[in-house]
Protein backbone atom coordinates (compact mmCIF):
# COMPACT_ATOMS: atom_id res chain seq x y z
CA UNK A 1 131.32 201.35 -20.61
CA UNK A 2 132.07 200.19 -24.29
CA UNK A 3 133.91 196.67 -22.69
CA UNK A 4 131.96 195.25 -25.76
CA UNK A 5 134.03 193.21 -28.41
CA UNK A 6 131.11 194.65 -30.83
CA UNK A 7 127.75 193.98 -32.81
CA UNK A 8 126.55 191.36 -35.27
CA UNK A 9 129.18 189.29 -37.18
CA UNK A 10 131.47 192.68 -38.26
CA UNK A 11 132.37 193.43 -35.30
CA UNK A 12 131.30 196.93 -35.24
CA UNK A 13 130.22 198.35 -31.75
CA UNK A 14 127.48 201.40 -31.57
CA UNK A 15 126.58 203.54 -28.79
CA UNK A 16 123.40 203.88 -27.39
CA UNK A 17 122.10 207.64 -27.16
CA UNK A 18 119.27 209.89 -26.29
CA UNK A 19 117.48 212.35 -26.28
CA UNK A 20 114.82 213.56 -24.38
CA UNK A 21 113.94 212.10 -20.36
CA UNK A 22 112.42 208.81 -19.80
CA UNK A 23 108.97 208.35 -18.49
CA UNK A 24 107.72 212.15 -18.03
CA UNK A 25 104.89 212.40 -20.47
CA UNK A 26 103.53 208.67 -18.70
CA UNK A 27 104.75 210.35 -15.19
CA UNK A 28 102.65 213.47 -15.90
CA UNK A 29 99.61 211.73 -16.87
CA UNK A 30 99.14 209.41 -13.97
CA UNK A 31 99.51 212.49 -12.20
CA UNK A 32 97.28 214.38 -13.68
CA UNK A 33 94.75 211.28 -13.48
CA UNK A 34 94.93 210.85 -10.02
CA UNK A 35 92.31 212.41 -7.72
CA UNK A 36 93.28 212.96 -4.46
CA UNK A 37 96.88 213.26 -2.61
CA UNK A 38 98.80 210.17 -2.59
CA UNK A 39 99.39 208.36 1.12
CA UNK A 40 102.18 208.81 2.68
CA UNK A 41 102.51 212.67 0.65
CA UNK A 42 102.46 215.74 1.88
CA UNK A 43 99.56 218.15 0.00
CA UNK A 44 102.36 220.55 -0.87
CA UNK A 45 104.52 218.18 -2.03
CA UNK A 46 101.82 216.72 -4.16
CA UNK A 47 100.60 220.10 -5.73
CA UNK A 48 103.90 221.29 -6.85
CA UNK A 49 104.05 217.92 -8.60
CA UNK A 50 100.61 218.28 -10.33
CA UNK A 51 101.80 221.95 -11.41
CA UNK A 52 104.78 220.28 -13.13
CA UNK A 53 102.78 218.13 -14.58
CA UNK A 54 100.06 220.34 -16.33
CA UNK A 55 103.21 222.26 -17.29
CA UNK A 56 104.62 219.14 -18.96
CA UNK A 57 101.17 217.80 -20.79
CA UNK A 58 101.24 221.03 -22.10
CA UNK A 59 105.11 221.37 -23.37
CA UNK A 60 104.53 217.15 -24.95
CA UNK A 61 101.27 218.65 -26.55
CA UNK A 62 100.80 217.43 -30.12
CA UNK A 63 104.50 215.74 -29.47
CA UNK A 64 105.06 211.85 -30.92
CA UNK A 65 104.64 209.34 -28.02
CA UNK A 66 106.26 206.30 -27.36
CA UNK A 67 106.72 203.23 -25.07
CA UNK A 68 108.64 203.64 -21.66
CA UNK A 69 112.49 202.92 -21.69
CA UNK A 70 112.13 199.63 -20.88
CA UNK A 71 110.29 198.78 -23.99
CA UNK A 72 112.39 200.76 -26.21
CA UNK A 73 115.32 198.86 -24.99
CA UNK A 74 114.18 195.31 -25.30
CA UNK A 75 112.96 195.89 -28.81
CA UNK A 76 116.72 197.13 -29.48
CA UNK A 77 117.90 193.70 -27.88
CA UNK A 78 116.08 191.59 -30.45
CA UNK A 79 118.55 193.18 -32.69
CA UNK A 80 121.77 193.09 -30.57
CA UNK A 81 122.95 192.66 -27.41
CA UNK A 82 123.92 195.73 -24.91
CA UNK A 83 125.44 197.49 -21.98
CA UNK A 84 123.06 200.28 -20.86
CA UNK A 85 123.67 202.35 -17.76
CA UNK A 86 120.43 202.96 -15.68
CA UNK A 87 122.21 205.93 -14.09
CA UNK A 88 122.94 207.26 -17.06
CA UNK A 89 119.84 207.68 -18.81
CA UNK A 90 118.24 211.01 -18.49
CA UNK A 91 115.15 212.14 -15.93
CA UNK A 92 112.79 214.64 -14.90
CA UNK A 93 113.54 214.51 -11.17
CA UNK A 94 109.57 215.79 -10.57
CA UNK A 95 108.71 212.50 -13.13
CA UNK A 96 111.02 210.46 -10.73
CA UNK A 97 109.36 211.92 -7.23
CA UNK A 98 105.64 211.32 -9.06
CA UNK A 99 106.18 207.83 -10.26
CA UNK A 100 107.32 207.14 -6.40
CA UNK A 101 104.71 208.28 -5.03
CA UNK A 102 101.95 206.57 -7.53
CA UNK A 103 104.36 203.07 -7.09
CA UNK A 104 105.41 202.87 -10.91
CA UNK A 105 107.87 202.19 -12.69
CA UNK A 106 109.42 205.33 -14.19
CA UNK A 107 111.26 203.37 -16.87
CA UNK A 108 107.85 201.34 -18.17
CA UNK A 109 106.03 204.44 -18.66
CA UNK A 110 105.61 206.42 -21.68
CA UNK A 111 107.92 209.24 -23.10
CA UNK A 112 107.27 212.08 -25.21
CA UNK A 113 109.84 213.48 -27.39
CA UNK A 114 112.52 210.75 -26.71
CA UNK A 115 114.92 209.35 -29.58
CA UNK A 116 116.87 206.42 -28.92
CA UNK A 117 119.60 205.69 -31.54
CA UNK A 118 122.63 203.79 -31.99
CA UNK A 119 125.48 206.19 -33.31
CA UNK A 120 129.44 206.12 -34.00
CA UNK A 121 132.13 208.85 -33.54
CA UNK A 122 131.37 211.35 -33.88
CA UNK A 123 128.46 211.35 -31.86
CA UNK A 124 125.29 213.84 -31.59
CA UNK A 125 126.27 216.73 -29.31
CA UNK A 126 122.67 217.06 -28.08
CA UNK A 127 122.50 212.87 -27.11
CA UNK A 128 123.45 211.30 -24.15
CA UNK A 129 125.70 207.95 -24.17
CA UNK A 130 123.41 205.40 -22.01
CA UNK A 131 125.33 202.36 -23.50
CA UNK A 132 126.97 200.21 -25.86
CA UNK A 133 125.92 197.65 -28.32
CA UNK A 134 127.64 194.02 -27.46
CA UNK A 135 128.36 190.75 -29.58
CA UNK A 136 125.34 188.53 -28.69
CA UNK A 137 121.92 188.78 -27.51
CA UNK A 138 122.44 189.35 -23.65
CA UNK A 139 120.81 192.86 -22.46
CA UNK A 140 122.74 193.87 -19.60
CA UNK A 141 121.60 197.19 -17.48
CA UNK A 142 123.88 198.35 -14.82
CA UNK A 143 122.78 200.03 -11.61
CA UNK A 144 125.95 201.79 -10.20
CA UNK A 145 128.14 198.74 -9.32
CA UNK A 146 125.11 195.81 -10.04
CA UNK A 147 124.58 194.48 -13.28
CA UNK A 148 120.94 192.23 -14.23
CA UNK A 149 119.76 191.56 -17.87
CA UNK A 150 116.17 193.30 -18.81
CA UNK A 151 113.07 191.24 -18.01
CA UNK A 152 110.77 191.56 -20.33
CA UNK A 153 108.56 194.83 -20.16
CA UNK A 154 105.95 194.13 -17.67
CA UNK A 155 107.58 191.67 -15.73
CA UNK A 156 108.42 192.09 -11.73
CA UNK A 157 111.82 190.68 -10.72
């Protein structure tokens, strides 16, 4: 991933880490906000998610919230440019299944106990690599073998 020739006018090239999942303290809210079954959801389906969910409002309780993935990464491309792996950023599979069935986006909505960073060798054994900082301003995500640059948070492609 780190095809980068670096940061800034030094050269120097960061990784991108975290810690923490994307999106499960906004997945678990909408959830828990939501009256009825979603359509096209089975009821079971639907109540095992809403039991993960009260589980999860209750771990994040009291826990530092902030933007959705998305957000967090455009504010770290006014700063740099980067190569971030969708794939590789962490998730709550029951935040993934619930933001499906409400129709969001799992990377716009809010995280609890996330920490994005950028770090060099030797890197943070409890962080996940999701990237690399690149020469520029261009903010490049990869999806398995596609590559886009980040809209803006918000915006629909």
């Amino acid at each position: 991933m780190n095809n980068c020739n670096g940061a800034g006018t030094n050269g120097a090239s960061f990784s991108i880490m975290v810690r923490g999942y994307a999106g499960s303290y906004g997945a678990a809210k909408a959830c828990m906000e939501t009256g009825g079954v979603p359509e096209g959801l089975r009821e079971y389906t639907w109540n095992k998610l809403r039991k993960w969910a009260a589980g999860a409002l209750e771990r994040y309780a009291g826990s530092e919230v902030s933007p959705g993935m998305h957000t967090l990464l455009w504010e770290l491309g006014e700063e740099t440019g980067f190569k971030v792996s969708l794939r590789d950023i962490p998730l709550e599979q029951e935040a993934v299944e619930t933001a499906e069935a409400l129709g969001l986006d799992i990377y716009e909505l809010e995280s609890a106990d996330l920490e994005m960073g950028l770090y060099t060798f030797p890197y943070p054994e409890d962080m996940k690599l999701i990237g690399n900082t690149c020469e520029g301003r261009d903010k490049i995500v990869f999806n398995g073998s596609v590559s886009s640059c980040l809209n803006r948070p918000g915006e629909k492609i």
